[in-house]
C-alpha atoms as a PDB file:
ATOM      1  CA  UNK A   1     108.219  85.517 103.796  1.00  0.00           C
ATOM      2  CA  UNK A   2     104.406  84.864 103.582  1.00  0.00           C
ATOM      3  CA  UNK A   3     101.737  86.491 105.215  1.00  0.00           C
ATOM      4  CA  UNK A   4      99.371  84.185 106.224  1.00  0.00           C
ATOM      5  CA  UNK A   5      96.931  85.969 108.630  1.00  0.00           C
ATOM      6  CA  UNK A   6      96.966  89.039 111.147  1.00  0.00           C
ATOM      7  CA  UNK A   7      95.991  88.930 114.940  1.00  0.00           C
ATOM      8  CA  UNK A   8      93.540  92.230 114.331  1.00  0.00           C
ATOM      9  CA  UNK A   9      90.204  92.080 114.801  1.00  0.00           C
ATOM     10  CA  UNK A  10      87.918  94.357 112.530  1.00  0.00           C
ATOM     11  CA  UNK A  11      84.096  95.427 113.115  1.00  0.00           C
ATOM     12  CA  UNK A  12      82.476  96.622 109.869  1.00  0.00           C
ATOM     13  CA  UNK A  13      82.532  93.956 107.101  1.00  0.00           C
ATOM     14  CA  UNK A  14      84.483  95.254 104.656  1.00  0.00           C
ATOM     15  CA  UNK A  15      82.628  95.416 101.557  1.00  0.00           C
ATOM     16  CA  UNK A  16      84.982  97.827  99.567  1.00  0.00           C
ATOM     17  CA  UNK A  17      87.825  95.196  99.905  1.00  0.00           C
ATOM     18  CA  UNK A  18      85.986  92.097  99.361  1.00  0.00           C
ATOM     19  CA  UNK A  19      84.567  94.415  95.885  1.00  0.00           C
ATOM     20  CA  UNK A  20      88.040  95.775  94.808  1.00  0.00           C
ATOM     21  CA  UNK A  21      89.004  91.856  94.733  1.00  0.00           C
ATOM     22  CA  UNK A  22      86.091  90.890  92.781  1.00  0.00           C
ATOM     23  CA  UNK A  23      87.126  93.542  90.346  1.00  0.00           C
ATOM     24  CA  UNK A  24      90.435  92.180  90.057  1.00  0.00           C
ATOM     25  CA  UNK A  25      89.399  88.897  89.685  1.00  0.00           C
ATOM     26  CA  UNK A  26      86.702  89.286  87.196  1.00  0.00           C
ATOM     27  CA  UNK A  27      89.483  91.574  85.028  1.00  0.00           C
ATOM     28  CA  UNK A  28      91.489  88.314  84.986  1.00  0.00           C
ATOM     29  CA  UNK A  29      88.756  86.637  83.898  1.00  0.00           C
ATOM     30  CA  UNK A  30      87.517  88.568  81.222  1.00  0.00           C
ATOM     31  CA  UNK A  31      89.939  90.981  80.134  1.00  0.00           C
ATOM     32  CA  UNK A  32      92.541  88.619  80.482  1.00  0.00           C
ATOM     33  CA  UNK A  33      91.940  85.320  79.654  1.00  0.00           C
ATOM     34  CA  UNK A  34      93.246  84.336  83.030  1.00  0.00           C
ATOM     35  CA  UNK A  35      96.656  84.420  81.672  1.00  0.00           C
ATOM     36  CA  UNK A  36      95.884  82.822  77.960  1.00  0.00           C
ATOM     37  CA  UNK A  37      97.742  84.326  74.594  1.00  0.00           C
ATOM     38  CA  UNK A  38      96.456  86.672  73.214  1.00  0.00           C
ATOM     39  CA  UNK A  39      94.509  88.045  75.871  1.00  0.00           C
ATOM     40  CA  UNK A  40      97.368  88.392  78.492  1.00  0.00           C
ATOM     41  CA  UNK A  41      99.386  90.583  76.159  1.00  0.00           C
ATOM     42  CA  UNK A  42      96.015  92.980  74.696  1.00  0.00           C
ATOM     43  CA  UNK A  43      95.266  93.338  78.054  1.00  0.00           C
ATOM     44  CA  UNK A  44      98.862  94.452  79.153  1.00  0.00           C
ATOM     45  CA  UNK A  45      99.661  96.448  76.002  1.00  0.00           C
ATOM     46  CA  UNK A  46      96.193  98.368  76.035  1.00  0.00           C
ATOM     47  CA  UNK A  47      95.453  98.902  79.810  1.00  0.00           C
ATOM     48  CA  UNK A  48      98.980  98.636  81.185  1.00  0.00           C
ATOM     49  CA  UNK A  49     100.159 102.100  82.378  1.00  0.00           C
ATOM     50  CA  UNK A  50     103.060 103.089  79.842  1.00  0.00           C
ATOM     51  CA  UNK A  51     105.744 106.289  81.228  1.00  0.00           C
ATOM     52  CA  UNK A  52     106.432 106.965  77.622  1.00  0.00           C
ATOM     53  CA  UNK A  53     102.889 107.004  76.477  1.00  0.00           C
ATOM     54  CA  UNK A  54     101.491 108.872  78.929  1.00  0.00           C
ATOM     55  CA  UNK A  55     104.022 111.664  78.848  1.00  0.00           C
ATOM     56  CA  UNK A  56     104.735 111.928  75.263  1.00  0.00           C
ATOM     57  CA  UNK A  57     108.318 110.994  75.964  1.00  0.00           C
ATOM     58  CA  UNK A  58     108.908 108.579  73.142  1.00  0.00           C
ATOM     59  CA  UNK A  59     107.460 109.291  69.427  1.00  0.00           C
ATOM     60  CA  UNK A  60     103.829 107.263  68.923  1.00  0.00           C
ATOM     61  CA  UNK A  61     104.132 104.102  66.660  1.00  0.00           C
ATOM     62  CA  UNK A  62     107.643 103.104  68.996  1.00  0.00           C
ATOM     63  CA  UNK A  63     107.136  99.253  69.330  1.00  0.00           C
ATOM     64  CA  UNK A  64     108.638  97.567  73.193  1.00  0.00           C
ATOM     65  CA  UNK A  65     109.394  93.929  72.750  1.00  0.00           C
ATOM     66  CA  UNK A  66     108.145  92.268  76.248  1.00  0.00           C
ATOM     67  CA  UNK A  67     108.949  88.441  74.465  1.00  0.00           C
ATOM     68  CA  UNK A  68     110.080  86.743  71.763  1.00  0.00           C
ATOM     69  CA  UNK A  69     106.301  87.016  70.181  1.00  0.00           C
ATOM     70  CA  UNK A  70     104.324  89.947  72.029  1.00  0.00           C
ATOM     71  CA  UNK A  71     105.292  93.916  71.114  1.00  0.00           C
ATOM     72  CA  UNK A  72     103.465  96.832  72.349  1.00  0.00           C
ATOM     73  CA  UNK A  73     102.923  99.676  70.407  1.00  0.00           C
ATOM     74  CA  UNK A  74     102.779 103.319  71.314  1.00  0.00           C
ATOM     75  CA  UNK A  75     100.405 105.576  70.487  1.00  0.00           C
ATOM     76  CA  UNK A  76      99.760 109.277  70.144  1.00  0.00           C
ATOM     77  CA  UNK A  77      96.056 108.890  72.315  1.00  0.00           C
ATOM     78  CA  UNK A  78      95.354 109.894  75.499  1.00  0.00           C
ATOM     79  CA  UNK A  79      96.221 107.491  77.724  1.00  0.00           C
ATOM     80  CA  UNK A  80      95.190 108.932  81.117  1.00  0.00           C
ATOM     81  CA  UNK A  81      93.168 106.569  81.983  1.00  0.00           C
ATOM     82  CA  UNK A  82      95.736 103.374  82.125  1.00  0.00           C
ATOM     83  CA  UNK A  83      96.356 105.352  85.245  1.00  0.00           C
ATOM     84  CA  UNK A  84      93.189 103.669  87.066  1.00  0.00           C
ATOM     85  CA  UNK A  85      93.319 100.545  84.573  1.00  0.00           C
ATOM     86  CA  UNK A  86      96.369  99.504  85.281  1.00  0.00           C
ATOM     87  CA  UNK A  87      95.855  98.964  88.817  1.00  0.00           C
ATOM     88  CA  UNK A  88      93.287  96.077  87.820  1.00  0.00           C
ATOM     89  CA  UNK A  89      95.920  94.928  85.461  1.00  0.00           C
ATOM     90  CA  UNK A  90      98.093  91.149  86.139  1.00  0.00           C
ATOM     91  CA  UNK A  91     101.110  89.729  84.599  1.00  0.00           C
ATOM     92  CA  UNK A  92     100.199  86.019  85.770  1.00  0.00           C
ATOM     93  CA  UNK A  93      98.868  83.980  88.408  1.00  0.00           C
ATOM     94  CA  UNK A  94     101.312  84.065  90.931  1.00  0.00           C
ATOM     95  CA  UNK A  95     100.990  88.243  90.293  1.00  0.00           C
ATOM     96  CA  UNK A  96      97.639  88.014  91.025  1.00  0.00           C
ATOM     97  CA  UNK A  97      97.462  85.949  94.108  1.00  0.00           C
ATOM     98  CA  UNK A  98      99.719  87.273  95.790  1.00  0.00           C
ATOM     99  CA  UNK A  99      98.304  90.786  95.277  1.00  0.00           C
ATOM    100  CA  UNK A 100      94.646  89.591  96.544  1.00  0.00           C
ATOM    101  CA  UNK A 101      96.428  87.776  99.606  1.00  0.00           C
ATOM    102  CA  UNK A 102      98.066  90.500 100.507  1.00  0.00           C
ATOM    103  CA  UNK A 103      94.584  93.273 100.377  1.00  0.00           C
ATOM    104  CA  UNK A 104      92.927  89.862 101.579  1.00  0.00           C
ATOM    105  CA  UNK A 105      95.465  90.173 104.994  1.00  0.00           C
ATOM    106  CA  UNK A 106      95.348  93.997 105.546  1.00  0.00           C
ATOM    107  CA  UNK A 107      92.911  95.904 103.735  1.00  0.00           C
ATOM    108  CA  UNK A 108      89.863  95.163 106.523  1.00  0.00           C
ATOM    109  CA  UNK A 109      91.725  96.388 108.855  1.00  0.00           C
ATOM    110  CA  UNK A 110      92.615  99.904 107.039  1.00  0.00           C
ATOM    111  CA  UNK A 111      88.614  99.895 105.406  1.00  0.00           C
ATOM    112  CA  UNK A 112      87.814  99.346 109.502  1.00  0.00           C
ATOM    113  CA  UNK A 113      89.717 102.651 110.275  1.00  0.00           C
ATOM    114  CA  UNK A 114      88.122 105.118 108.111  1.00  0.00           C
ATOM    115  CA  UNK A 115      84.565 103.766 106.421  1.00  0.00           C
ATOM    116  CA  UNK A 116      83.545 101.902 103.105  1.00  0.00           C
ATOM    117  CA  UNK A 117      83.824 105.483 100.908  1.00  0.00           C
ATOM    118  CA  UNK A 118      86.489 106.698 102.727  1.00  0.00           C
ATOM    119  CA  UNK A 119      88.563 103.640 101.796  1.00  0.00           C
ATOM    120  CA  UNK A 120      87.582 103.261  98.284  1.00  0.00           C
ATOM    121  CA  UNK A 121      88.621 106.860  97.476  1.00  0.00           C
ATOM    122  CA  UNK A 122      92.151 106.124  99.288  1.00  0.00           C
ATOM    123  CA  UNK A 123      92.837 102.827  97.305  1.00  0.00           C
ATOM    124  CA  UNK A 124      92.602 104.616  93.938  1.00  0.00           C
ATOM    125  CA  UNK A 125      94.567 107.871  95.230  1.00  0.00           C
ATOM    126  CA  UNK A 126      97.323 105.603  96.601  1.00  0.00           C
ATOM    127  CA  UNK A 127      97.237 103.466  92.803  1.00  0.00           C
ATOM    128  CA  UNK A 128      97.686 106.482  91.593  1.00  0.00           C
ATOM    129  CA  UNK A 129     100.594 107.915  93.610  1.00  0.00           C
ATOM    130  CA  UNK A 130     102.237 104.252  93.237  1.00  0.00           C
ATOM    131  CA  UNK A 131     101.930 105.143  89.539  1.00  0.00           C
ATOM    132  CA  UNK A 132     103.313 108.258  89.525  1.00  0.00           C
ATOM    133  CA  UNK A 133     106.183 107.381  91.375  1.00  0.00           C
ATOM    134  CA  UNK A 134     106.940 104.572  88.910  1.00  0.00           C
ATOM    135  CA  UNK A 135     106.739 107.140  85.927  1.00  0.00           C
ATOM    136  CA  UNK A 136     109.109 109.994  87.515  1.00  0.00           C
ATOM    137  CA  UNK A 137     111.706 106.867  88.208  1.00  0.00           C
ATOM    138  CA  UNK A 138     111.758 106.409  84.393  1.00  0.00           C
ATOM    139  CA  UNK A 139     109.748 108.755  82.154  1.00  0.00           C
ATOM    140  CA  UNK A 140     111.406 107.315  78.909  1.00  0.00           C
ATOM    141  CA  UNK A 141     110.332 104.112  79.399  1.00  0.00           C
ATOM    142  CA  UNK A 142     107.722 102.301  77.125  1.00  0.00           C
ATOM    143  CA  UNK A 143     107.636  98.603  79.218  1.00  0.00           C
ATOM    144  CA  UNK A 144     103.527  98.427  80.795  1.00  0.00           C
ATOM    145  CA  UNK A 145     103.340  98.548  84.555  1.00  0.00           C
ATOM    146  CA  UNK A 146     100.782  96.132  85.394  1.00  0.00           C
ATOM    147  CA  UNK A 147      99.102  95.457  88.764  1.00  0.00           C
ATOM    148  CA  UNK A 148      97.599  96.320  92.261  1.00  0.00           C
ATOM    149  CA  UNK A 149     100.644  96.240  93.956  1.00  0.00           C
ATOM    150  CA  UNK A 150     101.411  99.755  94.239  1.00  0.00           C
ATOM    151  CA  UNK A 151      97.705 100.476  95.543  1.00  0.00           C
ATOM    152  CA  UNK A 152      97.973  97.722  98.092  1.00  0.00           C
ATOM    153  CA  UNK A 153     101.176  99.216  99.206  1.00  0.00           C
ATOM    154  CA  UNK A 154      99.121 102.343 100.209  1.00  0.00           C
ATOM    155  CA  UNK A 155      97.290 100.188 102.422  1.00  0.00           C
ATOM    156  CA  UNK A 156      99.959  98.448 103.750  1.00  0.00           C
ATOM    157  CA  UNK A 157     101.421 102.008 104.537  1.00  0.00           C
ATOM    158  CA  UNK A 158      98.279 102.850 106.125  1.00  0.00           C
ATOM    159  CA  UNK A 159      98.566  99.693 108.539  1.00  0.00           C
ATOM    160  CA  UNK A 160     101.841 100.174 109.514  1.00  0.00           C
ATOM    161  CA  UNK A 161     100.831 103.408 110.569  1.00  0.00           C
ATOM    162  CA  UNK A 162      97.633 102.533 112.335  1.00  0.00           C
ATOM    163  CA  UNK A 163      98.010  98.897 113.737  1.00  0.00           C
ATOM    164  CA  UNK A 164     102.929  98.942 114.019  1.00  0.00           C
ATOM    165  CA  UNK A 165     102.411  96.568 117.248  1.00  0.00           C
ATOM    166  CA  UNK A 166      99.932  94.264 116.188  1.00  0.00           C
ATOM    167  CA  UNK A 167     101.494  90.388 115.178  1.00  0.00           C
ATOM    168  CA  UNK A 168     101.223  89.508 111.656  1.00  0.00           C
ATOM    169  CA  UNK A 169     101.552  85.725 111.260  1.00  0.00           C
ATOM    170  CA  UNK A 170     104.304  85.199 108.341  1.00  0.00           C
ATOM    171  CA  UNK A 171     105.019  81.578 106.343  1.00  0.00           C
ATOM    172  CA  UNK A 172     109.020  81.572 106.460  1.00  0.00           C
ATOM    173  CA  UNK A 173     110.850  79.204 104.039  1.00  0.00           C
ATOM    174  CA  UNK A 174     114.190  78.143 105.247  1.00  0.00           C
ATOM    175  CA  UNK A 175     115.644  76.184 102.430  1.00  0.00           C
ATOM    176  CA  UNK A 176     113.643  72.850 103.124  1.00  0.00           C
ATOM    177  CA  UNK A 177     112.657  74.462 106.393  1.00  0.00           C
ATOM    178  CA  UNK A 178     108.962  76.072 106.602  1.00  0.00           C
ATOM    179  CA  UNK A 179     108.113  77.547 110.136  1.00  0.00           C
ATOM    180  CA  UNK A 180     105.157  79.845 110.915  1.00  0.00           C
ATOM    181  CA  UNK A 181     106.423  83.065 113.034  1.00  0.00           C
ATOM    182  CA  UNK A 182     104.363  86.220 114.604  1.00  0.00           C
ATOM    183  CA  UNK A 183     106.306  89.620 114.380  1.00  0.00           C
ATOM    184  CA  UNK A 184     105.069  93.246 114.753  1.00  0.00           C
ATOM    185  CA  UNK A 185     103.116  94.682 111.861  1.00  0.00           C
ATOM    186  CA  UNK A 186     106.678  97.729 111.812  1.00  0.00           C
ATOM    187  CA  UNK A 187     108.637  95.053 111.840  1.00  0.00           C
ATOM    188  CA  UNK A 188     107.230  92.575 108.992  1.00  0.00           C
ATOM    189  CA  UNK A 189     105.864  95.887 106.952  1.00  0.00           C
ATOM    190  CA  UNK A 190     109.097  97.666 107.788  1.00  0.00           C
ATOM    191  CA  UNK A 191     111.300  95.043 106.176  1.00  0.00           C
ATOM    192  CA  UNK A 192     109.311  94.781 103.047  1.00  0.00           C
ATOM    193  CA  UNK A 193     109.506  98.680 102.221  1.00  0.00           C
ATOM    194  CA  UNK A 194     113.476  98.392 103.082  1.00  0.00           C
ATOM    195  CA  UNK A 195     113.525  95.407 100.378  1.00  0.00           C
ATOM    196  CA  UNK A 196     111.443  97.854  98.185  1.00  0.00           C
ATOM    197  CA  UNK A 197     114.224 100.711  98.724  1.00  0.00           C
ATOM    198  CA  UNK A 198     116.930  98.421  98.013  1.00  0.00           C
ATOM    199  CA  UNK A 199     114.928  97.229  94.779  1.00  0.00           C
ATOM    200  CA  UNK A 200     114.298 100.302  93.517  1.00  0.00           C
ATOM    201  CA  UNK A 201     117.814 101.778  93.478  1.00  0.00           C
ATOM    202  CA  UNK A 202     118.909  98.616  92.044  1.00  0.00           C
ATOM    203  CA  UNK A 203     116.663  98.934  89.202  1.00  0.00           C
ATOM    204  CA  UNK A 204     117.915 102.557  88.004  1.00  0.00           C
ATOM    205  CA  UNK A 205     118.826 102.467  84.966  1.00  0.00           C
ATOM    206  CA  UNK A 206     118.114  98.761  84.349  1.00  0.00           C
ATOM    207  CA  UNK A 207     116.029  98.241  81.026  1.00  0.00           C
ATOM    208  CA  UNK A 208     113.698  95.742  80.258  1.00  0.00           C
ATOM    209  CA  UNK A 209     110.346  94.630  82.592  1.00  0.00           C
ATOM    210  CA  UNK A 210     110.379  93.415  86.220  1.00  0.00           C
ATOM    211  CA  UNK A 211     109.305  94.704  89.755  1.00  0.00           C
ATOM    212  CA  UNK A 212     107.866  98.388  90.068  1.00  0.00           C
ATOM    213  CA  UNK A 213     109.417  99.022  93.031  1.00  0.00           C
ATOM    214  CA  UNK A 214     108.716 102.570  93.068  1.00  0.00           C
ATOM    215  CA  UNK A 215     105.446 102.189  92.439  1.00  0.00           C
ATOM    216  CA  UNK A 216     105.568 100.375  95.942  1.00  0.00           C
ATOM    217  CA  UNK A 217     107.214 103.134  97.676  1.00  0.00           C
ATOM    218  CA  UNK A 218     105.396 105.724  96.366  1.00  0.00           C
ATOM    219  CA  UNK A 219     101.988 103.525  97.165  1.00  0.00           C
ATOM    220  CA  UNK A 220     103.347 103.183 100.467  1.00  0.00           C
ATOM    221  CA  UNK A 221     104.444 106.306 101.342  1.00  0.00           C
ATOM    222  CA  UNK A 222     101.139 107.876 100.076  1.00  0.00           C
ATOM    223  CA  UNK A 223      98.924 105.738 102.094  1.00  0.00           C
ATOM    224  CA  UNK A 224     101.047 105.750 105.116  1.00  0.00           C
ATOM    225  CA  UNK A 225     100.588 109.963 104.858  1.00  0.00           C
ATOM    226  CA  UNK A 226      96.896 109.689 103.531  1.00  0.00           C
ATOM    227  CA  UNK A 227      95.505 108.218 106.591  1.00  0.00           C
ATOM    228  CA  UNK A 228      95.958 110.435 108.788  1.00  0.00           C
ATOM    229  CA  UNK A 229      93.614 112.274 106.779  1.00  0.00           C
ATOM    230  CA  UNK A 230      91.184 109.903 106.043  1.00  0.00           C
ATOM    231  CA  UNK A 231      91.119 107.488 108.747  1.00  0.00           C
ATOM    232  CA  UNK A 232      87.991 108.567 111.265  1.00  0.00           C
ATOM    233  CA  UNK A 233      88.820 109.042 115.008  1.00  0.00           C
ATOM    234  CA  UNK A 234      85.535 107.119 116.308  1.00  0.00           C
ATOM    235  CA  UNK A 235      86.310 104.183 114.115  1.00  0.00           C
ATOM    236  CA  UNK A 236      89.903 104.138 115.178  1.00  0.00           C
ATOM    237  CA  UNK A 237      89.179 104.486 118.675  1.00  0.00           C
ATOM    238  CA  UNK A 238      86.876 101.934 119.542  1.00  0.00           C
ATOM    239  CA  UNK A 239      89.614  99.300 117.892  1.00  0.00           C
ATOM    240  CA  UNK A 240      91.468  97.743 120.937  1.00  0.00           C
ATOM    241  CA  UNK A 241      94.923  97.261 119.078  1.00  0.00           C
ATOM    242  CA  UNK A 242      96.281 100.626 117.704  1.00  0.00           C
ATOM    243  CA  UNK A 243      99.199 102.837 117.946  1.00  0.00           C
ATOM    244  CA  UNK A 244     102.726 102.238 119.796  1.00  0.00           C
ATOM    245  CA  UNK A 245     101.262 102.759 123.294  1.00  0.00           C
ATOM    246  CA  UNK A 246      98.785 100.107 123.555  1.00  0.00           C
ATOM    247  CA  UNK A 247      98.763  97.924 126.529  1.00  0.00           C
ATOM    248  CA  UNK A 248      99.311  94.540 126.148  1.00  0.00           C
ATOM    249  CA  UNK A 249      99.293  92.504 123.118  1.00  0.00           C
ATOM    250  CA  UNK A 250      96.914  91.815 120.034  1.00  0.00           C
ATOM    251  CA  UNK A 251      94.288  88.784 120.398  1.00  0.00           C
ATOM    252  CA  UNK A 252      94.576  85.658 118.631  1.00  0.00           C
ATOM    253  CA  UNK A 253      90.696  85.940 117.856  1.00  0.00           C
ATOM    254  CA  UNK A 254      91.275  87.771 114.078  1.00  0.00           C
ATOM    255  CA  UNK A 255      87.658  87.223 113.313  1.00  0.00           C
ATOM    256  CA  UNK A 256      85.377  89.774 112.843  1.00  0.00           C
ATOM    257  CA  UNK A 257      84.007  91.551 116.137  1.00  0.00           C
ATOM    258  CA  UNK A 258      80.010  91.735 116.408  1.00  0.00           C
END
């Protein structure tokens, strides 16, 4: 399940969003060697966001083995600031892609409720809620957390909250079967933080890297509580598709409203 486009219009261009995936891209780029040895790994090891590390919860000089040729290293710095890093942080390609489709999709919309500022400042408080939640799941654990993920799952918790009725146009893949279909914004949004629930307790007390799924639920959670403090009542109100008692359904005109 894909999504491939919203039926939400949006009036201010939205500059943070299109900047936030310039960052990210440009951090592939040059931080990362788009995905090239040994830049992938630095990158990771140095800027990743490590529980262990950051809370002192392992001894510094403790190596992680993430493959047969790349170990990270612990150290006994300060390492605050892979907090913010690691949210500009990708593990490969597909990683990144599908991060930048997903802001691509829904981050306007969100950046349209509440201003450019507004919606910079919740990004980076909702990366770093999504990154808190992944280090209370496992404080011991010395494996980087990479990505935007949890960040974009703050605005994805935002949307849900704003825009639950309006039809998010999803890729489905059937087995050799691909169909387009339209669904509610609670219903698409709503299924993907169930898979992240389901995830996440799965993963306790699993070792080794994969999904932070706790870093989505506590990204989405955060954002879908944080809007109702930053989103701004004038912008929200002149948007024609919001809340569960609109009338009548969203627009197929998704383009940006002059």
């Amino acid at each position: 399940m894909f999504p491939l486009r919203d039926d939400n219009p949006h009036f201010l261009t939205p500059y943070v969003t299109y900047g936030i995936i310039a960052i990210n891209v440009l951090a592939w780029l040059l931080l990362q060697g788009m995905g090239a040895e040994p830049a992938l790994s630095a990158s990771v090891c140095s800027l990743g966001l490590m529980p262990a590390e950051l809370l002192n919860t392992l001894p510094a000089g403790t190596q992680v083995q993430l493959g047969p040729q790349v170990v990270c290293q612990l150290t006994d710095s300060s390492s605050f600031y892979t907090l913010v890093t690691s949210m500009f942080m990708h593990g490969g390609w597909m990683h990144i892609i599908g991060n930048m489709w997903f802001l691509w999709v829904f981050g306007n919309n969100v950046e349209d409720s509440m201003g450019h500022l507004r919606f910079a400042l919740f990004y980076l408080l909702c990366g770093l809620a999504a990154a808190m939640g992944q280090v209370l799941s496992d404080p011991d654990s010395g494996i980087p957390m990479v990505g935007a993920s949890g960040a974009i799952g703050g605005v994805m918790g935002a949307y849900v909250v704003l825009y639950p009725r309006v039809h998010v146009h999803m890729l489905i893949f059937l087995g050799f079967f691909v169909t387009v279909i339209a669904v509610p914004a609670m219903f698409m949004l709503g299924y993907w933080f169930v898979l992240q629930i389901l995830g996440g307790f799965d993963s306790i007390g699993n070792e080794g890297g994969g999904t932070a799924f706790w870093a989505h639920i506590g990204g989405f959670v955060a954002g879908a509580v944080l809007v109702i403090f930053f989103k701004v009542p004038e912008l929200v109100e002149r948007h024609p598709y919001r809340g569960l008692r609109q009338q009548g359904s969203a627009t197929t005109n998704w383009r940006r409203i002059r």
